[in-house]
N, C-alpha and C. Protein backbone atom coordinates (compact mmCIF):
# COMPACT_ATOMS: atom_id res chain seq x y z
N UNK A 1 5.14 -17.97 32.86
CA UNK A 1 5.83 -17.65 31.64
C UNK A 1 5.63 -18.79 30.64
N UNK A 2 5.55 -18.46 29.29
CA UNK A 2 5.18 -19.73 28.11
C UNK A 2 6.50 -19.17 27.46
N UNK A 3 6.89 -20.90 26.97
CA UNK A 3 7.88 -20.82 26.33
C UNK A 3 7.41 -21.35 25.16
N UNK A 4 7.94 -20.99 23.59
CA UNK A 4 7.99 -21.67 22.89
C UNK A 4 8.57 -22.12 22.30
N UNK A 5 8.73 -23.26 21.68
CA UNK A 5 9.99 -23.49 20.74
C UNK A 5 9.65 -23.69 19.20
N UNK A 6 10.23 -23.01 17.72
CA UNK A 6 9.97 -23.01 16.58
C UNK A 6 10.61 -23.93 16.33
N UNK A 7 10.22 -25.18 15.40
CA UNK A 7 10.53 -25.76 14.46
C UNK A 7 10.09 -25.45 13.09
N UNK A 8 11.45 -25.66 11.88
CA UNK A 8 10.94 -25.62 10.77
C UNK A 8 11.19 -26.99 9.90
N UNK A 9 10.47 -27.87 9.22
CA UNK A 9 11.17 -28.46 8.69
C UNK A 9 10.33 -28.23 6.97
N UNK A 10 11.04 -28.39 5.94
CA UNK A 10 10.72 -28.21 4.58
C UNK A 10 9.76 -26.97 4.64
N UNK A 11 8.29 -27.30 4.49
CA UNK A 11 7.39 -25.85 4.30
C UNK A 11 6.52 -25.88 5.66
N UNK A 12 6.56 -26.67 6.81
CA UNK A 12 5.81 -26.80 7.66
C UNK A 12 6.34 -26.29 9.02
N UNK A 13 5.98 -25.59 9.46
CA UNK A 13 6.39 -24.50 11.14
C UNK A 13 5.61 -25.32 12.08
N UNK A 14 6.18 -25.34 13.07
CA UNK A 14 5.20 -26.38 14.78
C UNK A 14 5.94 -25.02 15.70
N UNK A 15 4.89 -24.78 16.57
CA UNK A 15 5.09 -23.54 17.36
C UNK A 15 4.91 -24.53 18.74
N UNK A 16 5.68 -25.15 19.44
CA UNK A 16 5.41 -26.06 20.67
C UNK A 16 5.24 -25.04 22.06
N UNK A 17 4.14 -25.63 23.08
CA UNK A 17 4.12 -24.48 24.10
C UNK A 17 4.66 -25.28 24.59
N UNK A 18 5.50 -24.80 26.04
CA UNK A 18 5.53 -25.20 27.53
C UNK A 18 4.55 -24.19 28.15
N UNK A 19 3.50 -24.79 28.84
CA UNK A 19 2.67 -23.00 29.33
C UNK A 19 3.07 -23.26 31.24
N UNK A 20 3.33 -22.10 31.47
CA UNK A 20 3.92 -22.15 32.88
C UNK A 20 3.08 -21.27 33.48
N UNK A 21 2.60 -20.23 33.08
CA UNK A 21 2.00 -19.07 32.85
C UNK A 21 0.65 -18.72 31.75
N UNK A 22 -0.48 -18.53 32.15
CA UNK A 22 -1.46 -17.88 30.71
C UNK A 22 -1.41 -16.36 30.79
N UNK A 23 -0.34 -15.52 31.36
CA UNK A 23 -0.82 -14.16 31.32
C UNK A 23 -0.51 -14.29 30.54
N UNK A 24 -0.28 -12.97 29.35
CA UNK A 24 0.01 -12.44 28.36
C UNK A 24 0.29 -13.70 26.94
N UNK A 25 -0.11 -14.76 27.30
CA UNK A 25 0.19 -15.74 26.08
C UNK A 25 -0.33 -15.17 24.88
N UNK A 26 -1.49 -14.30 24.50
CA UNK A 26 -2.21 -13.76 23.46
C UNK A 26 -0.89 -12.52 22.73
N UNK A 27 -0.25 -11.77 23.61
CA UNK A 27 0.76 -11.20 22.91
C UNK A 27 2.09 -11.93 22.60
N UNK A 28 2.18 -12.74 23.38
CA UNK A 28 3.47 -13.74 22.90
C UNK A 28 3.28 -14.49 21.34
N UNK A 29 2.17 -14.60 21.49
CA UNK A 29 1.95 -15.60 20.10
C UNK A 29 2.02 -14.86 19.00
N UNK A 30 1.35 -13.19 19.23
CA UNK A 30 1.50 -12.42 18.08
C UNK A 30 3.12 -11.94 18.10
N UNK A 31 3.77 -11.80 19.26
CA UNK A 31 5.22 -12.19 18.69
C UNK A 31 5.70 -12.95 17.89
N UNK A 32 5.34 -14.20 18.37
CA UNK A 32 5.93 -15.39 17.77
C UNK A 32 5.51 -15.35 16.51
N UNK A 33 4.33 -14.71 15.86
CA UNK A 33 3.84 -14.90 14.35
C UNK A 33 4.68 -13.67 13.76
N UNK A 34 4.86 -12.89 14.24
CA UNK A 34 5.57 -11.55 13.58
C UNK A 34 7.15 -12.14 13.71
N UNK A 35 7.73 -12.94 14.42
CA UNK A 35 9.09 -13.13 14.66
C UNK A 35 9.40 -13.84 13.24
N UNK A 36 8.37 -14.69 13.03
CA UNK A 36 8.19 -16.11 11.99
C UNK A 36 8.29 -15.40 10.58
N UNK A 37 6.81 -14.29 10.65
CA UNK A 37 6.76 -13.37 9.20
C UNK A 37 8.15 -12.67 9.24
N UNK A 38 8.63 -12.15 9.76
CA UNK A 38 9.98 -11.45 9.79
C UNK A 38 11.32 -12.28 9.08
N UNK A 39 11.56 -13.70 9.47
CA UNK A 39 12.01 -14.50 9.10
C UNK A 39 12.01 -15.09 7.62
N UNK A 40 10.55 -15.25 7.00
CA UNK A 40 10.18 -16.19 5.95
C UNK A 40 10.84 -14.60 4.86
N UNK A 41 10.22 -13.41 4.89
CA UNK A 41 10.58 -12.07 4.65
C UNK A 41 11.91 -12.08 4.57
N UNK A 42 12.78 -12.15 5.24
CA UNK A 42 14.42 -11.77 5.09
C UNK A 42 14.78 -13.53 4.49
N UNK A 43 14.57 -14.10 5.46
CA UNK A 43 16.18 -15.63 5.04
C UNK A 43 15.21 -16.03 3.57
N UNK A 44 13.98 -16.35 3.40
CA UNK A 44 13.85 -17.25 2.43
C UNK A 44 13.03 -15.83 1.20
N UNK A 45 13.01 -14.98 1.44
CA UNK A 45 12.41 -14.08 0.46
C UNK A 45 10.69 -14.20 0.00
N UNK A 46 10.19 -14.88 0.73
CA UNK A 46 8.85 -15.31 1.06
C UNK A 46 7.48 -14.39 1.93
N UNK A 47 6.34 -14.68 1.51
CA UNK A 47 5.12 -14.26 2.78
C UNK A 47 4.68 -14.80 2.87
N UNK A 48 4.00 -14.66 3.82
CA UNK A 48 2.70 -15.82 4.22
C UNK A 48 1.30 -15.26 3.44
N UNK A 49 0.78 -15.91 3.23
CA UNK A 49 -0.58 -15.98 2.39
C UNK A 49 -1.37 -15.81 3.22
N UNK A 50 -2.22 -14.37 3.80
CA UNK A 50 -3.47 -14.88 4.78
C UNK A 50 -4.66 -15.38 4.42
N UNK A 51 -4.56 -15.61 2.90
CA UNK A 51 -6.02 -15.96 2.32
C UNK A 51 -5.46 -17.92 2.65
N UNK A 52 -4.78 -17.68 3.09
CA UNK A 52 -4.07 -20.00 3.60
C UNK A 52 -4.11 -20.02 5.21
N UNK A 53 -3.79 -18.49 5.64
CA UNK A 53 -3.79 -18.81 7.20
C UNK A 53 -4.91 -18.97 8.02
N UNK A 54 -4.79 -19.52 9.09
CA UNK A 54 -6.19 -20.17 10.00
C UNK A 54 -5.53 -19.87 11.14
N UNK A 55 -7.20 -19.52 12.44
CA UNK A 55 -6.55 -19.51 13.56
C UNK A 55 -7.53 -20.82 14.38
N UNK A 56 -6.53 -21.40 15.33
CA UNK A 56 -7.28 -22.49 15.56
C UNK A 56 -7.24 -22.04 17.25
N UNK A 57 -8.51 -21.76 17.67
CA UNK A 57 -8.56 -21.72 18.92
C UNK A 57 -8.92 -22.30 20.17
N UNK A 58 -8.47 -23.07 21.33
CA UNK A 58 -8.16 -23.94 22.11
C UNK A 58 -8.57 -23.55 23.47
N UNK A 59 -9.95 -23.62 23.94
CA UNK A 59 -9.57 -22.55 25.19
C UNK A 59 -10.58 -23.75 25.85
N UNK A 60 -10.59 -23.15 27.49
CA UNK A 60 -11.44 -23.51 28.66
C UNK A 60 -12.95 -22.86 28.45
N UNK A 61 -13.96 -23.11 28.67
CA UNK A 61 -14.82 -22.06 28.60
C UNK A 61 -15.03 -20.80 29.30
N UNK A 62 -14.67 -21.55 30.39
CA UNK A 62 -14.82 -20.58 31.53
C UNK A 62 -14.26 -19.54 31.58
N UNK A 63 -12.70 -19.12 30.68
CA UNK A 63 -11.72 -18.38 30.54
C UNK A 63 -11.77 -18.64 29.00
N UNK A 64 -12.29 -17.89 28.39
CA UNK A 64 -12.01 -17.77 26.45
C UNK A 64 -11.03 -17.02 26.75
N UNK A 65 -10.75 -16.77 25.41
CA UNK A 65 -9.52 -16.08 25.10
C UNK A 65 -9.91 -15.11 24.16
N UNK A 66 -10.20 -13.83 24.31
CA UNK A 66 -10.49 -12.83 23.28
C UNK A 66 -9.72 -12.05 22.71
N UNK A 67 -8.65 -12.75 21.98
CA UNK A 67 -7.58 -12.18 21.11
C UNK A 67 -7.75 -11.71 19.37
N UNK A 68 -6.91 -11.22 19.18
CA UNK A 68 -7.15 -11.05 17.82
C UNK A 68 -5.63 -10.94 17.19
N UNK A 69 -5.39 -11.54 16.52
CA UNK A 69 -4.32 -11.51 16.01
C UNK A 69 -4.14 -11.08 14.23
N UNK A 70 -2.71 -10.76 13.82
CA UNK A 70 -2.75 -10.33 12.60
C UNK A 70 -1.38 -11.27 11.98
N UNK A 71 -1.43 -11.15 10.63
CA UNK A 71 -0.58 -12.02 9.84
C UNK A 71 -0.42 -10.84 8.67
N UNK A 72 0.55 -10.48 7.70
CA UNK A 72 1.53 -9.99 6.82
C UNK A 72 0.05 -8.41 6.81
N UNK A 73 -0.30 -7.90 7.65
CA UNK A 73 -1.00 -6.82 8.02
C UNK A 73 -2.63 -7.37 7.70
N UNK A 74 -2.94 -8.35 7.76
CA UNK A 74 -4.30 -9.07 7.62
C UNK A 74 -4.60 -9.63 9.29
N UNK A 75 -5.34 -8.49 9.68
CA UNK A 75 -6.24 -9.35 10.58
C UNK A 75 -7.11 -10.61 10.95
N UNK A 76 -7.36 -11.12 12.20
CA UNK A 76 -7.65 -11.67 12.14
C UNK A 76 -9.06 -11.47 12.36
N UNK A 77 -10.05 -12.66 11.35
CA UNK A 77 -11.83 -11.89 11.16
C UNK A 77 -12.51 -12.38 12.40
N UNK A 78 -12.47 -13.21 12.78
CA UNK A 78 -13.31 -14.02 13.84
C UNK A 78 -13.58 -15.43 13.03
N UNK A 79 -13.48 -15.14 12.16
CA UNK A 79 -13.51 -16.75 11.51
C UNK A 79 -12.43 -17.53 11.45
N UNK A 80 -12.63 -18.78 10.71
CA UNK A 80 -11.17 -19.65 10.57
C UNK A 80 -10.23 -19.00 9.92
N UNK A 81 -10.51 -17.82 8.84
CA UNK A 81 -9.26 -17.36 8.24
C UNK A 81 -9.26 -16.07 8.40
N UNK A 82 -8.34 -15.51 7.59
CA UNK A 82 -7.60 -14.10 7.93
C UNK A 82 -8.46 -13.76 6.64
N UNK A 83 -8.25 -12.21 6.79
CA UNK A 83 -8.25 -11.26 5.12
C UNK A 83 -9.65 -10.86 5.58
């Protein structure tokens, strides 16, 4: 199981793992980005910009990670950014 914990401070979000677990981490995270967009949307009246968002990906070789994730309905391209 991966835990994460959100910090916000001023305009900057840190998404910290504990990874205990790699199953399903690829849908947790698109939780965690939809939990976040959901948030910026209601408390601060805000979106996220996907033409600003980046995905930065971190893997083993041996085990990639073939995810795809989305941000304020902007997929993600295969490149560093969304849109």
């Amino acid at each position: 199981m991966t835990h994460r914990r959100i910090t916000s401070r001023d305009d900057d979000d840190d998404v910290d793992d504990v990874d205990d677990d790699d199953d399903d981490d690829d849908d947790e995270l698109q939780r965690d980005t939809d939990a976040l967009q959901l948030w910026t949307d209601t408390s601060w009246l805000m979106q996220f910009n996907p033409s600003k968002c980046q995905v930065l990906r971190v893997t083993l070789k041996r085990k990639p990670v073939e995810a795809s994730y989305t941000i304020s309905g902007h997929a993600d391209t295969g490149e560093s950014r969304f849109g």
